[in-house]
Protein backbone atom coordinates (compact mmCIF):
# COMPACT_ATOMS: atom_id res chain seq x y z
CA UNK A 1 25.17 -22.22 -20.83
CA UNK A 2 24.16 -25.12 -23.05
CA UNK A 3 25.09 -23.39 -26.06
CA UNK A 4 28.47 -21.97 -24.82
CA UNK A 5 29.44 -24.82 -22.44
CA UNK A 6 33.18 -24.16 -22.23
CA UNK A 7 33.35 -20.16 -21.91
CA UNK A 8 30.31 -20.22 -19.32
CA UNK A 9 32.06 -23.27 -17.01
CA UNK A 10 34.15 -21.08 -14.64
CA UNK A 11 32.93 -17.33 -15.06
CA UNK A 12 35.18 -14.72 -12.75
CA UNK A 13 33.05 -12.58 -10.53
CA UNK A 14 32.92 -9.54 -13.01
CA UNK A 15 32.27 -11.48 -15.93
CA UNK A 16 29.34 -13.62 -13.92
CA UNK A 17 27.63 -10.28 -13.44
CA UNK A 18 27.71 -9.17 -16.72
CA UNK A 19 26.31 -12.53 -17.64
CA UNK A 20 23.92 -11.91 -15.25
CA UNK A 21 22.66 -8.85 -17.13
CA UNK A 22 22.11 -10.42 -20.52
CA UNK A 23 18.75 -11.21 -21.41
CA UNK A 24 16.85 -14.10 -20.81
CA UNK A 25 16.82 -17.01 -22.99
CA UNK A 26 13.10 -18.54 -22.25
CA UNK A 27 10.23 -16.45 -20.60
CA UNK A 28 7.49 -18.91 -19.01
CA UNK A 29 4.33 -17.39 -19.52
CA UNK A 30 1.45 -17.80 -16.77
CA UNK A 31 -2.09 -16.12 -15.92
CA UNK A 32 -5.14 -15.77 -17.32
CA UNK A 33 -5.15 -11.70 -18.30
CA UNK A 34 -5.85 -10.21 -21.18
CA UNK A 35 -5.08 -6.43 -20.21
CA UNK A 36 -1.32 -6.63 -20.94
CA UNK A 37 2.07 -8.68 -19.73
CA UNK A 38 4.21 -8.30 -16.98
CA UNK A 39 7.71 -9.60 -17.37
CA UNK A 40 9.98 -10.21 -14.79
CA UNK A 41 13.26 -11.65 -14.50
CA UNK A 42 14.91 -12.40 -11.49
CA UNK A 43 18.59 -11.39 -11.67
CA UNK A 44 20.25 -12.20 -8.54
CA UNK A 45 19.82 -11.86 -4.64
CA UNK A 46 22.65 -10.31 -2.14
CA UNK A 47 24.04 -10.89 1.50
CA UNK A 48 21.43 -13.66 2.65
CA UNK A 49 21.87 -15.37 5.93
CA UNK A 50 22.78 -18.95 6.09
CA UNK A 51 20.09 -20.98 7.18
CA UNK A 52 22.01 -24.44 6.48
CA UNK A 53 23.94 -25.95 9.24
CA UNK A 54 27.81 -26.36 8.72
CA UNK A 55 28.83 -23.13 7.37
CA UNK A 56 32.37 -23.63 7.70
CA UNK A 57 32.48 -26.77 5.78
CA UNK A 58 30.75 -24.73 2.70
CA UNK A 59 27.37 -25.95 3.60
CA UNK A 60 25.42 -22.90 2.56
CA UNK A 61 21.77 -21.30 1.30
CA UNK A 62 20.39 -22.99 -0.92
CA UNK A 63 18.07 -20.41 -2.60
CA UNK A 64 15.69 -20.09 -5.12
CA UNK A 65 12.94 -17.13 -5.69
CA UNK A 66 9.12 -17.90 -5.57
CA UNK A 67 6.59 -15.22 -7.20
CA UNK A 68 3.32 -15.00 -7.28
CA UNK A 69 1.28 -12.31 -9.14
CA UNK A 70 -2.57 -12.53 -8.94
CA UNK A 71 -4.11 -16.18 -10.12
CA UNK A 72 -0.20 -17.45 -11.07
CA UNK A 73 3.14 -18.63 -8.79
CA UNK A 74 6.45 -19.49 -10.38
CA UNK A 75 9.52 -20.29 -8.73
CA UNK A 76 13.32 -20.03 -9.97
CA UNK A 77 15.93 -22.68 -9.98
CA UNK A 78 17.86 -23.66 -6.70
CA UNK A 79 21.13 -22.46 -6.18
CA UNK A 80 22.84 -24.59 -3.77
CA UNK A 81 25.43 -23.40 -1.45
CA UNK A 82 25.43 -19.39 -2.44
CA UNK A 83 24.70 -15.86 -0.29
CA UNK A 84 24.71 -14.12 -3.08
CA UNK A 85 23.12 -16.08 -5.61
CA UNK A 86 23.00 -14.86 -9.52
CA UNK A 87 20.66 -16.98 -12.08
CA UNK A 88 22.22 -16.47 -15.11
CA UNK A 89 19.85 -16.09 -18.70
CA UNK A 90 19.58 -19.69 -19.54
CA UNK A 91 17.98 -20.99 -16.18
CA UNK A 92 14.75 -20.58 -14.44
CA UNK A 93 14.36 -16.93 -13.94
CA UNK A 94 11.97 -14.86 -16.32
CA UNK A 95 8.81 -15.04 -16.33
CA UNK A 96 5.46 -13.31 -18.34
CA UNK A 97 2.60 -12.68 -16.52
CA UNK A 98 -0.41 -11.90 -18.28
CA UNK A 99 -2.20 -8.90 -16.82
CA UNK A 100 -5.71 -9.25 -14.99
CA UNK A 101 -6.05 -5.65 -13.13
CA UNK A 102 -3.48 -2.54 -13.77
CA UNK A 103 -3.15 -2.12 -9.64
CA UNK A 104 -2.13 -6.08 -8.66
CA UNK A 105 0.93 -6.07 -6.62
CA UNK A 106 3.76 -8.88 -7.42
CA UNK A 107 5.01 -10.88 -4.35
CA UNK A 108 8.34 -11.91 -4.22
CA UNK A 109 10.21 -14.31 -1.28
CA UNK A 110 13.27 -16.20 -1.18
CA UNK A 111 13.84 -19.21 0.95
CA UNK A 112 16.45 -22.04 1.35
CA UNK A 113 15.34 -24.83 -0.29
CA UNK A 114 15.01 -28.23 1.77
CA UNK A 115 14.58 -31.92 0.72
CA UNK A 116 12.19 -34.68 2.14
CA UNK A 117 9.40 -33.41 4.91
CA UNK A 118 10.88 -30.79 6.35
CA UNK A 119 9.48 -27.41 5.09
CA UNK A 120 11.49 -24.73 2.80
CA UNK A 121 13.10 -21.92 5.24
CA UNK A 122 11.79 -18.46 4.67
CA UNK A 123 14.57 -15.83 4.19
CA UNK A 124 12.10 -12.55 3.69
CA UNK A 125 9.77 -11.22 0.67
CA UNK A 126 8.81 -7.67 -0.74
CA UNK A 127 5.78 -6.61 -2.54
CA UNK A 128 6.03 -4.58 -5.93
CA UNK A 129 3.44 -2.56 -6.84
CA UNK A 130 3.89 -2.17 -11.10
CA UNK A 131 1.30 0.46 -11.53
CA UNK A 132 3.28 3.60 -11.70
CA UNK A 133 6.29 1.68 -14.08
CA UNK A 134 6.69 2.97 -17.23
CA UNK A 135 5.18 1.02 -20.10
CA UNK A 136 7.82 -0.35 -22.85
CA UNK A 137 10.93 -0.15 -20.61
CA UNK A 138 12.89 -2.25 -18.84
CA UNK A 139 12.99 -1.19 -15.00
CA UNK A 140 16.00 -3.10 -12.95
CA UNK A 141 15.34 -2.66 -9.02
CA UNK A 142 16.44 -3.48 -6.45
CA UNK A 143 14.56 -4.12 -3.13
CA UNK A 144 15.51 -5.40 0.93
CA UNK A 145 13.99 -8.67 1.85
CA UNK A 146 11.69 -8.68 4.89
CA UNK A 147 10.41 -10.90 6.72
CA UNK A 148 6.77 -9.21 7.28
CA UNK A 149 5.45 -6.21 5.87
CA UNK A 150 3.33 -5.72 8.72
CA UNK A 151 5.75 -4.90 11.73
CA UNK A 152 7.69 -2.02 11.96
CA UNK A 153 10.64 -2.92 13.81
CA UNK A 154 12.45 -5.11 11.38
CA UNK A 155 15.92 -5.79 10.18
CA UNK A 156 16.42 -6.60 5.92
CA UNK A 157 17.87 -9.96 5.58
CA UNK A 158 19.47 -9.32 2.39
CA UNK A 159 18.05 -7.92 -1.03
CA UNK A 160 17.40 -8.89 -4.28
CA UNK A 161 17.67 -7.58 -7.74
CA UNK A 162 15.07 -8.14 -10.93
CA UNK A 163 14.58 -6.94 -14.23
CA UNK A 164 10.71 -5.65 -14.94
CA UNK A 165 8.75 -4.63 -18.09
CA UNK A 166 5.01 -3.86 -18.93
CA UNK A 167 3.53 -4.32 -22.08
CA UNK A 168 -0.21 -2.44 -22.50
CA UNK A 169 -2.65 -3.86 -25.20
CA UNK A 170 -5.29 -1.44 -24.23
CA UNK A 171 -4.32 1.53 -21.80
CA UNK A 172 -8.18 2.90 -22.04
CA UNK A 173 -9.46 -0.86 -20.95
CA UNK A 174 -6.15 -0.88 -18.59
CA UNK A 175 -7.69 2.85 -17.07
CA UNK A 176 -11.30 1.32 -16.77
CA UNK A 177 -10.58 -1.92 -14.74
CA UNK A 178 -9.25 0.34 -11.95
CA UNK A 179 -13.12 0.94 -11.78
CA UNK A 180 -13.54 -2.29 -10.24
CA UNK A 181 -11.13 -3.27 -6.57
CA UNK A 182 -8.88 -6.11 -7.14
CA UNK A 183 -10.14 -9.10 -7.32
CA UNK A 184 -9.70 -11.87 -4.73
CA UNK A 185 -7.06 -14.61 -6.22
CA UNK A 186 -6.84 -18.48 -5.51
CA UNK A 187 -3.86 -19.89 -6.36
CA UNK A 188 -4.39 -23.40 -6.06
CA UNK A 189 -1.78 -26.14 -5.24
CA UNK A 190 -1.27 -29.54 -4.65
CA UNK A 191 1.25 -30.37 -2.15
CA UNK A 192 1.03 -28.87 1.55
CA UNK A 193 4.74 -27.97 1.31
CA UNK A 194 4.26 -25.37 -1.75
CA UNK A 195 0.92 -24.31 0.06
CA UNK A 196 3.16 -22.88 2.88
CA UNK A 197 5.85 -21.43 0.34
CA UNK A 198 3.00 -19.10 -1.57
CA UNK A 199 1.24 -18.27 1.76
CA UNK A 200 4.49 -16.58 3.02
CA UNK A 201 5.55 -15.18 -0.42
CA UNK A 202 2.00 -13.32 -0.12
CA UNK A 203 1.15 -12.31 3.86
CA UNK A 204 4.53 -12.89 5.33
CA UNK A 205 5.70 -14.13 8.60
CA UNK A 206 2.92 -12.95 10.81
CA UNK A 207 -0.10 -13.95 8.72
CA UNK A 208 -2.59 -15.15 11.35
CA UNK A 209 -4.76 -12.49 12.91
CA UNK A 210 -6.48 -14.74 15.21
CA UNK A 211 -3.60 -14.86 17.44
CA UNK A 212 -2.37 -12.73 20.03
CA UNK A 213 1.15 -11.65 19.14
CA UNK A 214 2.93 -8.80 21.50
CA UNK A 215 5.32 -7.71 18.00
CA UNK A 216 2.28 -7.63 15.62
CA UNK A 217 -0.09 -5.00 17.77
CA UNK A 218 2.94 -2.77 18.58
CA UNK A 219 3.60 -2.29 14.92
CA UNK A 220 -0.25 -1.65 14.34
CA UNK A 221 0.30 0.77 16.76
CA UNK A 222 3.05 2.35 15.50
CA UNK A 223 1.88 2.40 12.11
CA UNK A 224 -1.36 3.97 13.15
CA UNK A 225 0.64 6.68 15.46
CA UNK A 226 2.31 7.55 12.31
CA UNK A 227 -0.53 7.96 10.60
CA UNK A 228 -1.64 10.69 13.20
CA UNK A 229 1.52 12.25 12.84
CA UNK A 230 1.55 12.31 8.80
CA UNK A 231 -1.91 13.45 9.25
CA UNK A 232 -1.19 16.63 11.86
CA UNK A 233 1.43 17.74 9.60
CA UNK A 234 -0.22 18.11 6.67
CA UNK A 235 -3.32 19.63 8.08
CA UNK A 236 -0.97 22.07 9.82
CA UNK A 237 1.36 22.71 7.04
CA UNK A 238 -1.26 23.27 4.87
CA UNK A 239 -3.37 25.76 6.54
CA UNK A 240 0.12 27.76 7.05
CA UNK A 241 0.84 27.67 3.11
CA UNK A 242 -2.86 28.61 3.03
CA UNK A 243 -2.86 31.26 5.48
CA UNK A 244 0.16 32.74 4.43
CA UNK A 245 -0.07 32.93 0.98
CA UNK A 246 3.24 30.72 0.43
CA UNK A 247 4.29 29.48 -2.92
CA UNK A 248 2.72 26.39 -4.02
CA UNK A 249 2.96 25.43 -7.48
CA UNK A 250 5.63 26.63 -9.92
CA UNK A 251 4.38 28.91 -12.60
CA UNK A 252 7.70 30.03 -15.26
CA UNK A 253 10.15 28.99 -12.30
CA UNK A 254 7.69 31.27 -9.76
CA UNK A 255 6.26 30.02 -6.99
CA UNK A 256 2.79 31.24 -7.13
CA UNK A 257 -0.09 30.96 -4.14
CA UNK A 258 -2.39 29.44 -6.21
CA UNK A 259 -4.11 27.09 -3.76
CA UNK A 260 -4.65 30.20 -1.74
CA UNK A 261 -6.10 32.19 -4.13
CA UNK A 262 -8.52 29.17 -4.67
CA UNK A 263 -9.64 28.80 -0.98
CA UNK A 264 -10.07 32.35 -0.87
CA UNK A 265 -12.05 33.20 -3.78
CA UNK A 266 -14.06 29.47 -2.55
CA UNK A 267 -14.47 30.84 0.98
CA UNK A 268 -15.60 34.65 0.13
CA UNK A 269 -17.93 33.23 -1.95
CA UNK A 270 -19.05 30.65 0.30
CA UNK A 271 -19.95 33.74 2.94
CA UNK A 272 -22.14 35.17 0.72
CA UNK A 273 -24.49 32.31 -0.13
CA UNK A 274 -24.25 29.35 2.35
CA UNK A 275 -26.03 27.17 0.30
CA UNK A 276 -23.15 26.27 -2.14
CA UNK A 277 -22.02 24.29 1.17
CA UNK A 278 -22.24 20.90 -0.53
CA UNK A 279 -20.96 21.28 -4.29
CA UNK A 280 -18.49 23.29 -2.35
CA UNK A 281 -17.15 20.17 -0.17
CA UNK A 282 -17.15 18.08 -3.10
CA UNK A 283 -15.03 20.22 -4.95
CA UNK A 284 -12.89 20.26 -2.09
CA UNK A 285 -12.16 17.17 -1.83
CA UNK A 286 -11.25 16.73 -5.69
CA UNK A 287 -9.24 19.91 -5.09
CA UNK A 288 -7.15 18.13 -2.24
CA UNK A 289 -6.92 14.91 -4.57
CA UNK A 290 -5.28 17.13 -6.96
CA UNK A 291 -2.63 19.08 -4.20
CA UNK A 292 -1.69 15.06 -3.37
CA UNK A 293 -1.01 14.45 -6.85
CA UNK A 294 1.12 17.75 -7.52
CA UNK A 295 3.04 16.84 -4.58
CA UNK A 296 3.36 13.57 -5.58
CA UNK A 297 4.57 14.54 -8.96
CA UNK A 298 7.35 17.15 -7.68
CA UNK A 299 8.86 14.23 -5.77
CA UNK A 300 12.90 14.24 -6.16
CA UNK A 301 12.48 10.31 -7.10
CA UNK A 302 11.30 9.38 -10.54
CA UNK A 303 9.55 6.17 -8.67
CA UNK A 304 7.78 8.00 -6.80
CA UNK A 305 6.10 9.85 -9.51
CA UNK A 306 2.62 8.90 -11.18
CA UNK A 307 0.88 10.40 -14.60
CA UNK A 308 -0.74 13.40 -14.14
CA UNK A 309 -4.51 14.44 -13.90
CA UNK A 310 -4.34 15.67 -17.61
CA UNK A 311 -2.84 12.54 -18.84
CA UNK A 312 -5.22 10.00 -17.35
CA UNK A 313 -8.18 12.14 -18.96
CA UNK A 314 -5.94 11.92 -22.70
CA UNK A 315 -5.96 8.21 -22.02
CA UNK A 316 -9.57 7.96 -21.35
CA UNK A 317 -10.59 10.33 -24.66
CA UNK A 318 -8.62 8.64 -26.85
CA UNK A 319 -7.31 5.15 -25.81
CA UNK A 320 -3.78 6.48 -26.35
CA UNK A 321 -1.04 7.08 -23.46
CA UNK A 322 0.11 10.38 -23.60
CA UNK A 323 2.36 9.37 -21.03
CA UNK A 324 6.27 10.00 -22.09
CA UNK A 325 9.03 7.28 -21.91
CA UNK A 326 11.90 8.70 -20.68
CA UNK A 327 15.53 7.51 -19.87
CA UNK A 328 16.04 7.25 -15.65
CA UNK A 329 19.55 7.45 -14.83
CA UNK A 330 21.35 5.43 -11.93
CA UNK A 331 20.30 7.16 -8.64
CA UNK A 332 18.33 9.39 -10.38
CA UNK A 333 16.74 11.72 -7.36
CA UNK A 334 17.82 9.32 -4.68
CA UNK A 335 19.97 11.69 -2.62
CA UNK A 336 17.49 14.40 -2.33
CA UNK A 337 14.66 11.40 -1.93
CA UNK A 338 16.90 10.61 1.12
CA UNK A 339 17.10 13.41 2.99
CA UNK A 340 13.48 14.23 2.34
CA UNK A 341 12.53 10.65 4.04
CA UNK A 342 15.34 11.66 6.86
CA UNK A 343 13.71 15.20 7.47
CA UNK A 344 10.59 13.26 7.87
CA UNK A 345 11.97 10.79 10.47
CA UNK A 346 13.38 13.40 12.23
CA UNK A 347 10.25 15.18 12.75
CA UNK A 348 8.36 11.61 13.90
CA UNK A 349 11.04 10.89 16.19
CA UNK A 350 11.75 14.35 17.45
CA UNK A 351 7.77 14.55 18.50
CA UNK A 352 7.96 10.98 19.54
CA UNK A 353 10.66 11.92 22.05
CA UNK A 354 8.53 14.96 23.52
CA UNK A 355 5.49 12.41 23.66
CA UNK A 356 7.96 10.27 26.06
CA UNK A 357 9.23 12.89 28.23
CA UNK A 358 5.85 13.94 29.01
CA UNK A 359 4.65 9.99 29.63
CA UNK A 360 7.61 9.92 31.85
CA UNK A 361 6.80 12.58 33.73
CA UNK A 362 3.33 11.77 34.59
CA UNK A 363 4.62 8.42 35.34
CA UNK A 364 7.13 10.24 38.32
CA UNK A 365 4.11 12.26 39.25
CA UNK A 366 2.11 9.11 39.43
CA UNK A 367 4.53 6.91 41.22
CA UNK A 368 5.33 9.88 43.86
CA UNK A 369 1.23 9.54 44.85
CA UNK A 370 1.54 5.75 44.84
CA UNK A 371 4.41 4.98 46.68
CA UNK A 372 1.91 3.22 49.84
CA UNK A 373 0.40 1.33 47.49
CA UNK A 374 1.61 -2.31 46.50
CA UNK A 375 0.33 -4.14 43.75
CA UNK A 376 0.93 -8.05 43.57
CA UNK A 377 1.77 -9.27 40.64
CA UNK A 378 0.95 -12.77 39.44
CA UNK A 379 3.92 -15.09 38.14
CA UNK A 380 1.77 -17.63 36.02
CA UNK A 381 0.87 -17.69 32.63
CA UNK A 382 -1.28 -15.45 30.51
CA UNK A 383 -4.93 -16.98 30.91
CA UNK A 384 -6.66 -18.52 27.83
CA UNK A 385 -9.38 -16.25 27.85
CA UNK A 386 -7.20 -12.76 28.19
CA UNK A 387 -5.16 -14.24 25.13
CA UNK A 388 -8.34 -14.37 23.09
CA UNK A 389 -9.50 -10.97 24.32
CA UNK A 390 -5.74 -9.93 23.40
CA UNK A 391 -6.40 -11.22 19.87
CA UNK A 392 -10.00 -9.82 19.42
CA UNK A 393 -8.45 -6.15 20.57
CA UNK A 394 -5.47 -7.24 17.46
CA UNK A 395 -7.98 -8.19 14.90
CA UNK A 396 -9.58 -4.92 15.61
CA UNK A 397 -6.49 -2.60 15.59
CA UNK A 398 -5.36 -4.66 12.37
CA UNK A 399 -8.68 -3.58 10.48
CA UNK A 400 -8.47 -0.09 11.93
CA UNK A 401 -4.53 -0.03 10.59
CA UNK A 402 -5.90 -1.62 7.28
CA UNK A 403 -8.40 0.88 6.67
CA UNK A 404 -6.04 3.84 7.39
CA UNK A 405 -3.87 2.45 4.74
CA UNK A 406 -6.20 2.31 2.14
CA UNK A 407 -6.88 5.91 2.85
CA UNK A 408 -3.59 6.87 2.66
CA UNK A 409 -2.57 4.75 -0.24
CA UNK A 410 -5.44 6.77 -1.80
CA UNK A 411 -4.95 9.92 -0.59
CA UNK A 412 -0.88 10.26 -1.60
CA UNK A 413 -1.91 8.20 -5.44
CA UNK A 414 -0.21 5.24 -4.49
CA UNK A 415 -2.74 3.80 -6.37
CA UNK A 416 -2.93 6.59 -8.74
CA UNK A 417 -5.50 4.80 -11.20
CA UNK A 418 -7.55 4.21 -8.22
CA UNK A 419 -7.06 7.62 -7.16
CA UNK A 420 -7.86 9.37 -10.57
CA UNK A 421 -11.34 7.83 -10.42
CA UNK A 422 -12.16 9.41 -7.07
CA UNK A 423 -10.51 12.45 -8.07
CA UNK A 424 -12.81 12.31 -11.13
CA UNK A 425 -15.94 11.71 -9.35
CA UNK A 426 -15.92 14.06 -6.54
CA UNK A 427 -14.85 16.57 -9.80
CA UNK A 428 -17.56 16.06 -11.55
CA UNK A 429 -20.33 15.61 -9.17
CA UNK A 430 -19.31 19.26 -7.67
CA UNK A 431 -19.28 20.74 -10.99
CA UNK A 432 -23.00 18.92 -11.49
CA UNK A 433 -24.01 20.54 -8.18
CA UNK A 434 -23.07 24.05 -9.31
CA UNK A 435 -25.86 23.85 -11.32
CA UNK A 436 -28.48 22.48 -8.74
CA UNK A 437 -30.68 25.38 -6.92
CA UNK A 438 -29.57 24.61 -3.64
CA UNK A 439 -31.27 27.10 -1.80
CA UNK A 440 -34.76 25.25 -2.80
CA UNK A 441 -33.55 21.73 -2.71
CA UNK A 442 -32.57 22.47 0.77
CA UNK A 443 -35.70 24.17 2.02
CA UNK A 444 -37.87 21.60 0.83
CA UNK A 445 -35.65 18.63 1.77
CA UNK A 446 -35.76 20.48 5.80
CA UNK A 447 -39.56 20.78 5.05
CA UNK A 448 -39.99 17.33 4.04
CA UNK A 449 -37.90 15.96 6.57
CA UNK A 450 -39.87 18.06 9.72
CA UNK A 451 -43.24 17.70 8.49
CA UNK A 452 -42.72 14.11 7.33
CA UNK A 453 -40.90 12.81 10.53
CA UNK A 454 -41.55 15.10 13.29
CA UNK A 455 -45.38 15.99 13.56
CA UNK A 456 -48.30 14.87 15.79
CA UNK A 457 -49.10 12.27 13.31
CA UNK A 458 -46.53 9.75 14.14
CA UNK A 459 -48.40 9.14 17.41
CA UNK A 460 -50.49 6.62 15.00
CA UNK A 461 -46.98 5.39 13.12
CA UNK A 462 -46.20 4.31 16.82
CA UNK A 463 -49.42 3.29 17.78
CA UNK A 464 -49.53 0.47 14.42
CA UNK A 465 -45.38 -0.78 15.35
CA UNK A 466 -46.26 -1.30 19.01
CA UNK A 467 -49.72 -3.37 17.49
CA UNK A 468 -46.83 -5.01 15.48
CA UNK A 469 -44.27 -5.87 18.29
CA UNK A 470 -47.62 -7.06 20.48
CA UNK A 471 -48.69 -9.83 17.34
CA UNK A 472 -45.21 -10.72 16.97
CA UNK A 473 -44.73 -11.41 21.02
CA UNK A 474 -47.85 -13.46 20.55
CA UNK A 475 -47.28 -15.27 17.54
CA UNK A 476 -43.40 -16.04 19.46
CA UNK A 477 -45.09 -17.49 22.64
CA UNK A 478 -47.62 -19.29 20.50
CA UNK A 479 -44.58 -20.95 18.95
C-alpha cells in the first residue's frame, strides 16, 4: 500500500485476506448508462492451474481478471507467479459500470498473462447475471471458472471471488427497459491480442459455430435431452398436484390446493360455454407464469429468488421498490439448495440409465440379426464436404438449444423483469377477452373466413393469378 508501505510489505496469509476484504481505494468508472451503476471488485481467484513452464523453479500463473459488461472491458493488474492470486484495495480491481439495460449479464475470465506476440492463456470465465441482486448491498460470490459455458462435460479450473453492488436511479425506468431485448454491444479495440482476450471473456472456448466440433454437438444434445426431461417432469408432476388436489401454496402454514381449485372452477366453466376457449388459454398461460414464479420464490437459496408479481406492479405504480433489503447469512439455504439440485440429478441420471439399457438391448437384438452381415469401414479422413454437413446439422442444433434456453430462462424468471412483462401481457389481454362476445366474434370470423375463401368465386381469383404467372413468364423470356 502506498500509504502504509512498511505494514503492507510482507502480509501473513490471514492478515493478506483480511486486507483483501477492505474496500477499494479507486473505482474506475466505464459505460455509457444512465439507468444505474454496477460495481464490482475483484477480490481474489483460487486453485488455478499453472500454465507457465518451470513450475518447480517458482515459475508460476501470472494472472490478471478481464471483464466486460455491455459497451465496456476492464482488466485487473497482473499478478505474477501466484495460484491463488488476491488484489488487494489499492490496485487494479474495482470497477463502476454504468447501467444500460437491468438484464445485461457481466463476463468475467482469467488468463495468464504473456509478453511479446504470443497470445494471453485462457484459464476459464463465468457469466453473472445481476438482475435478481439486491439493490444497495454489497453481494460477495463466489463462482468456478469454466472454460465454455456451452458444453456440458466440463471440469472448473479454479474459482474466483468478487465483491458486487447495484445502485438504481430510477427502478420504474430500470422496470421499463426490460420492454426492449438487450441490445447488441461492440466493444471496440485496438490491438488483435486484446481482441482475442474479450472474445473469450464473452463466448468462451468454443465460440465458432461454423465448425464441426464432436464435444460442442454432444453438449447441445445433452442440454436439449435435459430440457425434455425438465419438461416431462413438470408436465407430469403437475397434472398429479392437479389431479390430486395436493398442497400447493402455503396459506397460515397450510398447504392449500389452490391451483386446483383454479383449473377446476376454469375447466367446469369452460364445459359449459366453449367459447371462452381463447381468453381462457391466455389466462393460462399468465396463470403458469405465476406457478414458475411461486416456485421460484419458495426456493431454499436466497439467489435463487426474484421479486414477486405484486412487487414489480408497486414498482411500476409508483416508481418506488417495494422490494426489502435484507441481511443473507453465509450459506444461507445452500444445504437444502444442494440436495434439491442432487434429487434432480438423480432423477436425470436414473432415467438416463433406463434410456441406455433399453438402447443396449435393441443394439443385442440388432447385432443377433446382423451377425452375416459385414460392413467395411473406411480408415481415411473425414471428407470436406461431410465436415460442412456436420457443421450445418451443429449450427442448427445450436439455434434449436438457443431457443430452448430462452424459453426456459423465461419460463423459470431467470429473467424475471423479462418474465413479468409476459406474465403481464398474457394477464391482461385474457382479462380484456373476458369481456369480448366470443360466441359472435367467432361465428362471424368462421363465416367470413368460408364465404370469403372457400366459395365458387375464387375460380376467377385463380383465373386473374394464372393471367399473372402467364405475363410474368412472358415478360421473363422477353428479357
Amino acid at each position: 500500500d502506498p500509504d502504509r508501505k512498511e505494514e503492507t510489505e510482507f502480509l501473513r496469509p490471514h492478515d493478506l485476506k483480511v486486507e483483501t476484504r477492505l474496500p477499494s481505494k479507486k473505482f474506475i468508472e466505464a459505460g455509457s448508462g444512465t439507468l444505474g451503476k454496477l460495481y464490482v471488485e475483484i477480490l481474489s481467484c483460487h486453485d488455478l492451474p499453472n500454465l507457465d513452464t518451470g513450475g518447480q523453479f517458482g515459475n508460476l500463473t501470472d494472472s490478471f481478471v478481464t471483464l466486460v459488461y455491455e459497451d465496456t472491458c476492464a482488466m485487473t493488474d497482473v499478478i505474477d507467479d501466484e495460484l491463488s492470486p488476491h488484489w488487494l484495495p489499492w490496485t487494479q480491481r474495482a470497477f463502476c459500470f454504468n447501467m444500460i439495460h437491468p438484464a445485461s449479464l457481466l463476463y468475467l475470465a482469467v488468463f495468464d498473462f504473456d509478453l511479446g506476440i504470443g497470445q494471453h492463456d485462457p484459464i476459464g470465465r463465468v457469466a453473472v447475471n445481476v438482475l435478481h441482486l439486491q439493490r444497495d448491498t454489497i453481494h460477495t460470490l463466489k463462482f468456478n471458472l469454466y472454460p465454455s459455458s456451452n458444453v456440458t462435460d466440463r471440469t472448473a479450473n479454479g474459482s474466483i471471488t468478487i465483491r458486487v453492488r447495484i445502485e438504481s436511479f430510477d427502478p420504474r425506468a430500470a422496470l421499463l427497459a426490460g420492454l426492449k431485448p438487450r441490445p447488441k454491444m461492440h466493444v471496440n479495440v485496438t490491438k488483435e491480442k486484446s481482441f482475442r482476450v474479450i472474445r473469450y471473456t464473452c463466448f468462451g472456448e468454443y465460440d465458432n459455430e461454423e465448425t464441426f466440433d464432436l464435444t460442442v454437438t454432444r453438449s447441445y444434445i445433452n442440454e436439449i435431452l435435459e430440457y425434455k426431461a425438465s419438461i416431462r417432469y413438470a408436465v407430469v408432476d403437475s397434472l398429479k398436484s392437479l389431479m390430486f388436489w395436493r398442497g400447493q401454496v402455503e396459506f397460515f402454514s397450510v398447504m392449500v390446493p389452490i391451483h386446483s381449485l383454479v383449473f377446476y372452477a376454469m375447466a367446469t366453466r369452460l364445459i359449459e360455454r366453449p367459447q371462452l376457449i381463447v381468453p381462457f388459454s391466455l389466462l393460462g398461460v399468465a396463470w403458469i407464469m405465476l406457478a414458475t414464479l411461486s416456485l421460484r420464490r419458495h426456493h431454499p437459496s436466497p439467489w435463487e429468488r426474484c421479486p414477486s408479481f405484486l412487487q414489480f406492479v408497486h414498482i411500476l405504480r409508483t416508481g418506488k421498490s417495494a422490494i426489502p433489503v435484507s441481511s443473507v447469512k453465509e450459506y444461507e439455504g445452500a444445504e437444502a439448495a444442494k440436495q434439491l439440485e442432487l434429487a434432480r440429478k438423480k432423477r436425470l441420471d436414473e432415467d438416463r440409465e433406463l434410456a441406455e439399457k433399453r438402447a443396449a438391448l435393441l443394439q443385442e437384438i440388432n447385432d443377433i440379426g446382423d451377425d452375416n452381415i459385414h460392413t467395411k469401414v473406411s480408415q481415411g479422413a473425414i471428407p470436406l464436404d461431410l465436415l460442412m454437413r456436420l457443421a450445418r446439422y451443429q449450427a442448427m442444433i445450436g439455434r434449436w438449444c438457443r431457443k430452448f434456453r430462452l424459453v426456459k430462462i423465461i419460463l423459470t424468471w431467470e429473467e424475471s423483469v423479462i418474465s413479468f412483462w409476459i406474465t403481464a401481457a398474457f394477464l391482461s389481454a385474457g382479462l380484456v377477452a373476458l369481456l369480448l362476445p366470443w360466441g359472435f366474434i367467432l361465428t362471424w370470423a368462421g363465416r367470413i373466413f368460408v364465404h370469403g375463401f372457400l366459395g365458387p368465386h375464387m375460380k376467377l381469383v385463380d383465373l386473374y393469378l394464372r393471367a399473372n404467372e402467364k405475363k410474368n413468364k412472358e415478360l421473363k423470356d422477353l428479357m
